[in-house]
PDB file of N, CA and C in Angstrom:
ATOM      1  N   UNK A   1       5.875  -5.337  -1.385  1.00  0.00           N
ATOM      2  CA  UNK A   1       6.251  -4.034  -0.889  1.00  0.00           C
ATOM      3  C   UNK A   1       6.239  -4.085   0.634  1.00  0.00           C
ATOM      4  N   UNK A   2       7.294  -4.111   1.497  1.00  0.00           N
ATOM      5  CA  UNK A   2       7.839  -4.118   2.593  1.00  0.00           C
ATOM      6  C   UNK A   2       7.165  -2.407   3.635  1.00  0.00           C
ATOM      7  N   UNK A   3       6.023  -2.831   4.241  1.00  0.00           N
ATOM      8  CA  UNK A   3       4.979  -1.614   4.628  1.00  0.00           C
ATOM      9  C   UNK A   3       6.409  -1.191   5.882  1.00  0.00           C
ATOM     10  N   UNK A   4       6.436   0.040   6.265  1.00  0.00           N
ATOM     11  CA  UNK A   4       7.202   0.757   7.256  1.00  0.00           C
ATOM     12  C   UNK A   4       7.398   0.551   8.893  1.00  0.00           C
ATOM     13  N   UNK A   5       5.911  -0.326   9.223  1.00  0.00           N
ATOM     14  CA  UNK A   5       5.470  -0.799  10.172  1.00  0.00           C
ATOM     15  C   UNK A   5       4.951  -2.160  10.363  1.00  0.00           C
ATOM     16  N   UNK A   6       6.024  -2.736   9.485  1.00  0.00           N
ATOM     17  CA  UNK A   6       5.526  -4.608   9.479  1.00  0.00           C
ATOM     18  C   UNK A   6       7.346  -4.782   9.376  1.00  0.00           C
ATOM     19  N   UNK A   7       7.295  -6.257   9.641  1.00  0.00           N
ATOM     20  CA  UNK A   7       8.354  -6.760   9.357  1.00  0.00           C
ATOM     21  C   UNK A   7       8.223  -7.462   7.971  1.00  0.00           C
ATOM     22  N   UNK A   8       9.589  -7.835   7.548  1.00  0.00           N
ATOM     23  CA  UNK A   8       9.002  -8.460   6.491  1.00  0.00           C
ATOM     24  C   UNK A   8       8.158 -10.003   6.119  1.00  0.00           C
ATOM     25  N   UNK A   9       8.690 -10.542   6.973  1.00  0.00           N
ATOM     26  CA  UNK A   9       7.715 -11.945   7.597  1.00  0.00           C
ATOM     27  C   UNK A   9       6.540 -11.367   7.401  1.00  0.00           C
ATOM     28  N   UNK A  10       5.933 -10.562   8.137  1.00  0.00           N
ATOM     29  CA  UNK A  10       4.450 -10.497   8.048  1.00  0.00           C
ATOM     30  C   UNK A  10       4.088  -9.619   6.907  1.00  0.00           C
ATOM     31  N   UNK A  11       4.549  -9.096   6.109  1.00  0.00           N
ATOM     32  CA  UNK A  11       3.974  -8.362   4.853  1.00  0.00           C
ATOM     33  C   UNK A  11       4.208  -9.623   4.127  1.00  0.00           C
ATOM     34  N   UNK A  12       5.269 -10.526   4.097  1.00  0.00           N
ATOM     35  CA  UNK A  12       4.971 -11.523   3.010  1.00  0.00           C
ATOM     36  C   UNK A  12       3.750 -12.233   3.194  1.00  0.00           C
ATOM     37  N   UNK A  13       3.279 -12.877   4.391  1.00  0.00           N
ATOM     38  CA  UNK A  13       2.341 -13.424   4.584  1.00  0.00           C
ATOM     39  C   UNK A  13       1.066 -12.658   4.330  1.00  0.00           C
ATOM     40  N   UNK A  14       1.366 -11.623   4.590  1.00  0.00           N
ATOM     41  CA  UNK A  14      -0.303 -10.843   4.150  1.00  0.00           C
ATOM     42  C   UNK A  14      -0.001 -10.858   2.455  1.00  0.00           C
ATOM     43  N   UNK A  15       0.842 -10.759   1.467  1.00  0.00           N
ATOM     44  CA  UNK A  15       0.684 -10.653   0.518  1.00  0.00           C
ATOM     45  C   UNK A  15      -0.033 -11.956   0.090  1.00  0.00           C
ATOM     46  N   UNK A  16       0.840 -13.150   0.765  1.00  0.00           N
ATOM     47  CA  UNK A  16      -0.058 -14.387   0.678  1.00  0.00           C
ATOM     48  C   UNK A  16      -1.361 -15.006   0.850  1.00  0.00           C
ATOM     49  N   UNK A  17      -1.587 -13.830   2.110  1.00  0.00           N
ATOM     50  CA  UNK A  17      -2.802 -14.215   2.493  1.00  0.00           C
ATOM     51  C   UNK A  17      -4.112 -13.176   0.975  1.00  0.00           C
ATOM     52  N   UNK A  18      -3.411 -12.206   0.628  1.00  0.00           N
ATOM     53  CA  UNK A  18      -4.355 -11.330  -0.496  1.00  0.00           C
ATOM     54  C   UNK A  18      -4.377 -12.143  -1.468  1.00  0.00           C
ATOM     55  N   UNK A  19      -3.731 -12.961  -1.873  1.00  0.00           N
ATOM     56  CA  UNK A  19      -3.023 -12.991  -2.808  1.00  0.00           C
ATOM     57  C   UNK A  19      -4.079 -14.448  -3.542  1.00  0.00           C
ATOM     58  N   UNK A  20      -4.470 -15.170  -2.069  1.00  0.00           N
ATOM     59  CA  UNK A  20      -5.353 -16.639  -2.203  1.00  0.00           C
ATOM     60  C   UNK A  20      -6.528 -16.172  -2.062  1.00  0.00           C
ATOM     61  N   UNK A  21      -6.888 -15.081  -1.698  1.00  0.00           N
ATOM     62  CA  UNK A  21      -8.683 -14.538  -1.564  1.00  0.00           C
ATOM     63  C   UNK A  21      -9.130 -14.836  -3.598  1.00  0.00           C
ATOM     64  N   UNK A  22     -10.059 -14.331  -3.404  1.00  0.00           N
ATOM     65  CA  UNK A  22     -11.141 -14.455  -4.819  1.00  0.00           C
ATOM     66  C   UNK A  22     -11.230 -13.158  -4.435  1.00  0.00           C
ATOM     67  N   UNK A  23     -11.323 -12.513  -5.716  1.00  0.00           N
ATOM     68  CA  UNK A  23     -11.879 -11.632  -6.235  1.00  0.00           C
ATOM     69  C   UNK A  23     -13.037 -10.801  -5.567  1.00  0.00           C
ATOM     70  N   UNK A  24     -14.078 -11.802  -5.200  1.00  0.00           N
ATOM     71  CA  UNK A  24     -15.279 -10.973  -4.455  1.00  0.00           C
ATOM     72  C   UNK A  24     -14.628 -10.616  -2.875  1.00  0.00           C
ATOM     73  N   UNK A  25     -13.528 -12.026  -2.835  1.00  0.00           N
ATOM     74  CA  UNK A  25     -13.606 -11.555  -1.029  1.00  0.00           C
ATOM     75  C   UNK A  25     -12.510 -10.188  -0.887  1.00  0.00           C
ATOM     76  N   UNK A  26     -11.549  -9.958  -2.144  1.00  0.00           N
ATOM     77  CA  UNK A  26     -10.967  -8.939  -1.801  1.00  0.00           C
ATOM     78  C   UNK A  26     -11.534  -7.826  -1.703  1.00  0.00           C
ATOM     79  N   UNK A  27     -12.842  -7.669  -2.520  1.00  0.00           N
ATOM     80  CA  UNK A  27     -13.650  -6.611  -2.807  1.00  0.00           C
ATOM     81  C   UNK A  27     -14.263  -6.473  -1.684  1.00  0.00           C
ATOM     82  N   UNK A  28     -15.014  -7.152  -1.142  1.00  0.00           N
ATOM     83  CA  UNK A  28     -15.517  -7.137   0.362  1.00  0.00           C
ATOM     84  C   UNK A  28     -14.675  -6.604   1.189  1.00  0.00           C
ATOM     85  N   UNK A  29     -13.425  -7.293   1.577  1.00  0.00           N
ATOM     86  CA  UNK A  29     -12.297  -6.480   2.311  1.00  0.00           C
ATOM     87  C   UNK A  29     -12.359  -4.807   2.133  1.00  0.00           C
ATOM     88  N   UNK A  30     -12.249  -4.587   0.726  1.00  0.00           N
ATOM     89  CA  UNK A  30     -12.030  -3.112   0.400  1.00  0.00           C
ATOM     90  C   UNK A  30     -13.699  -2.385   0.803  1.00  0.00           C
ATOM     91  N   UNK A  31     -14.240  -2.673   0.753  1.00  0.00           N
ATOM     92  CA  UNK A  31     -15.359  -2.307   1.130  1.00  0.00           C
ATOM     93  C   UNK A  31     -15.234  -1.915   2.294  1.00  0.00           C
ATOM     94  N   UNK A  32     -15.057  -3.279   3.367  1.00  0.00           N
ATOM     95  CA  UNK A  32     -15.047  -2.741   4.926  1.00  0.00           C
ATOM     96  C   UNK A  32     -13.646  -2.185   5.300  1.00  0.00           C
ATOM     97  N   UNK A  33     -12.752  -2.111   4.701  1.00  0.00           N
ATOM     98  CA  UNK A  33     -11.686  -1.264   5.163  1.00  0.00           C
ATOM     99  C   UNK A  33     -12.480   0.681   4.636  1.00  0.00           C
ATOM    100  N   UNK A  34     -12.929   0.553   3.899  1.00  0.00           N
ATOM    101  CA  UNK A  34     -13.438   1.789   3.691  1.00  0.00           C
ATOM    102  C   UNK A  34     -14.350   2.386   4.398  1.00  0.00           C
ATOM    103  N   UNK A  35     -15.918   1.588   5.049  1.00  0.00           N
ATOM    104  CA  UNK A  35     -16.770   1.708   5.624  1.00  0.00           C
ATOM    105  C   UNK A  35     -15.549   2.154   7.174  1.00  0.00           C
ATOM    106  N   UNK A  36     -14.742   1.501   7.392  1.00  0.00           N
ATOM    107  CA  UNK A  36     -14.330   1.189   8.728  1.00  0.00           C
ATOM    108  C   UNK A  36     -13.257   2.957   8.673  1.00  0.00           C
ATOM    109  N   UNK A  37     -12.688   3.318   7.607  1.00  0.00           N
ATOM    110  CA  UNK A  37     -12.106   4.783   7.440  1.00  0.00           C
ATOM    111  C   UNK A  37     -13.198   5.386   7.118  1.00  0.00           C
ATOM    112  N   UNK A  38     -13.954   5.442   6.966  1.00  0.00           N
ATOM    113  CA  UNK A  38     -15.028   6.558   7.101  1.00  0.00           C
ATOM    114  C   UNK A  38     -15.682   6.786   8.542  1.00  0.00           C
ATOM    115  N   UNK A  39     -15.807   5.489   9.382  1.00  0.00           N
ATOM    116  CA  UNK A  39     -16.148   5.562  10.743  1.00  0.00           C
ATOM    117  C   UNK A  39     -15.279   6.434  11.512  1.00  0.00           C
ATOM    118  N   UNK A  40     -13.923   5.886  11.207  1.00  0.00           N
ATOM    119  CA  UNK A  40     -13.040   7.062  11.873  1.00  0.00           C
ATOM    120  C   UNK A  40     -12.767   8.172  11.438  1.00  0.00           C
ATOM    121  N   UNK A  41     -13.318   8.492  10.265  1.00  0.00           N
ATOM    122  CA  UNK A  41     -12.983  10.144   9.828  1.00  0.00           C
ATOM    123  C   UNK A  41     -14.305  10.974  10.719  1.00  0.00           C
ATOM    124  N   UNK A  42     -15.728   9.997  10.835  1.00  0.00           N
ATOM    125  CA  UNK A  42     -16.871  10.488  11.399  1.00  0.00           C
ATOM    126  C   UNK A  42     -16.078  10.879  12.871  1.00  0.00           C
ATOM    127  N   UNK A  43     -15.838   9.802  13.582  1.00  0.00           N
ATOM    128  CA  UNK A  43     -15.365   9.826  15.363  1.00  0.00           C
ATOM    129  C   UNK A  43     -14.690  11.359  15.098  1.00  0.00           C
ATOM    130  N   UNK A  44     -13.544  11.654  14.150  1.00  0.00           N
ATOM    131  CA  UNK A  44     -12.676  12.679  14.184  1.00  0.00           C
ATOM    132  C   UNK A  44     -13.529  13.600  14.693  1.00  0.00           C
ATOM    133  N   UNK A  45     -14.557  13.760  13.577  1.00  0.00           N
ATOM    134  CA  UNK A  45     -15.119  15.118  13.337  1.00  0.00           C
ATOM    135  C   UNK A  45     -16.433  15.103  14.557  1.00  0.00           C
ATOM    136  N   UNK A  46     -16.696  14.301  15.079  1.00  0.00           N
ATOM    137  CA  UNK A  46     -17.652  14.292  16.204  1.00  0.00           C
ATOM    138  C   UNK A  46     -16.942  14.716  17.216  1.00  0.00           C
ATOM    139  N   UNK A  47     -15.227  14.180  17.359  1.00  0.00           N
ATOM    140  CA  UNK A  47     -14.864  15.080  18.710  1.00  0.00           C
ATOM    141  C   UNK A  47     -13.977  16.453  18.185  1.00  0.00           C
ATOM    142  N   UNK A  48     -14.111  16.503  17.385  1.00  0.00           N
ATOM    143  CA  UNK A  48     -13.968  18.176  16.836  1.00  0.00           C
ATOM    144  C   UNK A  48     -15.288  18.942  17.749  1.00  0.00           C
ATOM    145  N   UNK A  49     -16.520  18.463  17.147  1.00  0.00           N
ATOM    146  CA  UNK A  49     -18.044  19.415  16.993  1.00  0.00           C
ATOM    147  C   UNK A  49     -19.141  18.171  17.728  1.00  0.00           C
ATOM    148  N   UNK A  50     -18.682  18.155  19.394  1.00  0.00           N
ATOM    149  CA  UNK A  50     -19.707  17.344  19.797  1.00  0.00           C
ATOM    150  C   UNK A  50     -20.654  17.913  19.566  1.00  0.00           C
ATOM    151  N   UNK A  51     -21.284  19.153  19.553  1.00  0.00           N
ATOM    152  CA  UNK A  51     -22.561  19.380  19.661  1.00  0.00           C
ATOM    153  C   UNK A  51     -23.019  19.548  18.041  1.00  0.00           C
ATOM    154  N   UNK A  52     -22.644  18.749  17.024  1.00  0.00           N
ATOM    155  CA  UNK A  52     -23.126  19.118  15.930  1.00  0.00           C
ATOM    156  C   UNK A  52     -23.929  17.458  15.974  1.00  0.00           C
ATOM    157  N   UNK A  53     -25.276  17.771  14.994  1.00  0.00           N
ATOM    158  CA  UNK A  53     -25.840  16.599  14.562  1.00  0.00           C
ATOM    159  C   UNK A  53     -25.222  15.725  13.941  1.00  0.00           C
ATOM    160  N   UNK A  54     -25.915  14.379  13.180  1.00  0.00           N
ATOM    161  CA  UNK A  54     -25.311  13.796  12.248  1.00  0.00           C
ATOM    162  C   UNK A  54     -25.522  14.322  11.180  1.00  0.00           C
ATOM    163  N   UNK A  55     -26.366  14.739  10.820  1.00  0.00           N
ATOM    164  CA  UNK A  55     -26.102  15.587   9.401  1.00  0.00           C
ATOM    165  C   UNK A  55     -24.980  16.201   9.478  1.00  0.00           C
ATOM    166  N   UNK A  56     -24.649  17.521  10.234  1.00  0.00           N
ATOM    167  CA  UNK A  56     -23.565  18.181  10.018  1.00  0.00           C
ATOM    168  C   UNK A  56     -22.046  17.027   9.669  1.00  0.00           C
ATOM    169  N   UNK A  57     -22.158  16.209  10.367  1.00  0.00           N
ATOM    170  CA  UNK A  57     -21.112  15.020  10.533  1.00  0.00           C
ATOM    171  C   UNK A  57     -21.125  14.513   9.313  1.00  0.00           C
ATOM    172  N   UNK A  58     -22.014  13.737   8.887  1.00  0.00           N
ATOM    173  CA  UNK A  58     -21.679  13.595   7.623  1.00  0.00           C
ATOM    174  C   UNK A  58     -21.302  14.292   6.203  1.00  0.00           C
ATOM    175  N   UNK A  59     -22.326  15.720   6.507  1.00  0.00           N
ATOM    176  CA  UNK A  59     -21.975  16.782   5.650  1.00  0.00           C
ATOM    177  C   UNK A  59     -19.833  17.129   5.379  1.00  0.00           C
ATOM    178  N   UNK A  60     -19.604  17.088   6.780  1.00  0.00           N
ATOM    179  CA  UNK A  60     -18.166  17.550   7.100  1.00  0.00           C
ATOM    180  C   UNK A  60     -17.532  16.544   6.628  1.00  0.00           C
ATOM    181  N   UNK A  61     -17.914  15.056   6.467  1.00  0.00           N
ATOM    182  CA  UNK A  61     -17.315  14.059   6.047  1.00  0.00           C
ATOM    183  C   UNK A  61     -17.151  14.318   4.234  1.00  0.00           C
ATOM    184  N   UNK A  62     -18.356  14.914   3.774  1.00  0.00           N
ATOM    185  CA  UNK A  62     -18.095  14.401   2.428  1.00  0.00           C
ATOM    186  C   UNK A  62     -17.625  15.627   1.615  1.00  0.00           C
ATOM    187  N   UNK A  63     -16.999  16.501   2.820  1.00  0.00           N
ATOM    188  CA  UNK A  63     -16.602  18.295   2.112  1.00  0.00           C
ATOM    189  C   UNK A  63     -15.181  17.626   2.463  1.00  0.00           C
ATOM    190  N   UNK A  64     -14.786  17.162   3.248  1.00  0.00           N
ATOM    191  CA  UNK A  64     -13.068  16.995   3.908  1.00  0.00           C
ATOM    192  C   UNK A  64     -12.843  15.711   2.475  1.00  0.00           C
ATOM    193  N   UNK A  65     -13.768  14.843   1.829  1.00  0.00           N
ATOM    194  CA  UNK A  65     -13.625  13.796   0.985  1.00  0.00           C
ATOM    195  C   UNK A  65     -13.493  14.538  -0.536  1.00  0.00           C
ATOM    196  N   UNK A  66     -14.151  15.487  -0.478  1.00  0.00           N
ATOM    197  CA  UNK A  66     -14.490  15.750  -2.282  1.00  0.00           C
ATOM    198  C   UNK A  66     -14.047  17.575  -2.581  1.00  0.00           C
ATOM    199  N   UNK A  67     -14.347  18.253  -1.343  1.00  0.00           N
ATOM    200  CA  UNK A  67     -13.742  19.692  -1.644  1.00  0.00           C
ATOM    201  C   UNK A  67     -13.393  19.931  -0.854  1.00  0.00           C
ATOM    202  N   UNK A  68     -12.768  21.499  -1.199  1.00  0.00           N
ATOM    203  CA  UNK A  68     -11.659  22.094  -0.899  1.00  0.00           C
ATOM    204  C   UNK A  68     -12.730  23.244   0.500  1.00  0.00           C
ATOM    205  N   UNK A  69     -13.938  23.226  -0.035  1.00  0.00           N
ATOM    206  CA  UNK A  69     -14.869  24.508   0.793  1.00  0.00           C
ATOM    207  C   UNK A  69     -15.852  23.822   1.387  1.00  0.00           C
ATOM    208  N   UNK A  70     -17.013  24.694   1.841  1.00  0.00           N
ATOM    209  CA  UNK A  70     -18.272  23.800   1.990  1.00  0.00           C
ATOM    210  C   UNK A  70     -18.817  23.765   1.056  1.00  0.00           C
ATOM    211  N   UNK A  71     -19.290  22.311   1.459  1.00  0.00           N
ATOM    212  CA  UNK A  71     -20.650  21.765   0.438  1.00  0.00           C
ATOM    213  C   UNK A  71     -21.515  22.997   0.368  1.00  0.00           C
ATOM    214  N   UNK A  72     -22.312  22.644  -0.880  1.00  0.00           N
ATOM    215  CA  UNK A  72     -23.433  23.464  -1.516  1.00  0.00           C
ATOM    216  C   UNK A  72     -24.579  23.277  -0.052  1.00  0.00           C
ATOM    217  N   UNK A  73     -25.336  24.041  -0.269  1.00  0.00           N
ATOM    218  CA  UNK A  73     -26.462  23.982   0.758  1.00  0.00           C
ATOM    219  C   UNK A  73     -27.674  23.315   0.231  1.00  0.00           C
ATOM    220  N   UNK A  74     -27.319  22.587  -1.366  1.00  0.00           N
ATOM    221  CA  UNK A  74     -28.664  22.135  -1.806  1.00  0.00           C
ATOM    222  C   UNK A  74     -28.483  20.153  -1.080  1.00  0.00           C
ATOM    223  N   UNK A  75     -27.357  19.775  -0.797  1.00  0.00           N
ATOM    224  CA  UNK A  75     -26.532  18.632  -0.134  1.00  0.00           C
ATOM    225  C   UNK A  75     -27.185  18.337   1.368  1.00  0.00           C
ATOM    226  N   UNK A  76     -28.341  17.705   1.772  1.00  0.00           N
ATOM    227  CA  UNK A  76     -28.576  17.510   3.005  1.00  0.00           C
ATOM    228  C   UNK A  76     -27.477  17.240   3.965  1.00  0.00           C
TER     229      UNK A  76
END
């Protein structure tokens, strides 16, 4: 699948390059591509609400991830 912002040279090669990983290392990948979008959904919302803690930050992270409102207040 030819991404919008690659050429096709380099999407073939990344397919190649996914394509020879194992199993665990793709999983690892997906891991830190996730850890690494959650960092930047945090940055978002920190320069939204500099003056909010990390709680609030993470709180805002996992209401923008799972609902539509705010989290319950029983949710540190």
């Amino acid at each position: 699948m030819l991404h919008a912002d690659t050429t096709a040279a380099a999407d073939a090669l990344q397919l190649q390059l996914l394509r020879s990983m194992s199993g665990e290392q793709r999983m690892l990948l997906a891991f830190e591509m996730s850890f690494f979008a959650h960092e930047l959904a945090k940055d978002g919302i920190r320069r939204e609400h500099p003056d909010w803690p990390e709680t609030l930050v993470k709180r805002e992270l996992l209401r923008i991830a799972f609902l539509p409102a705010a989290l319950p207040s029983w949710i540190p």
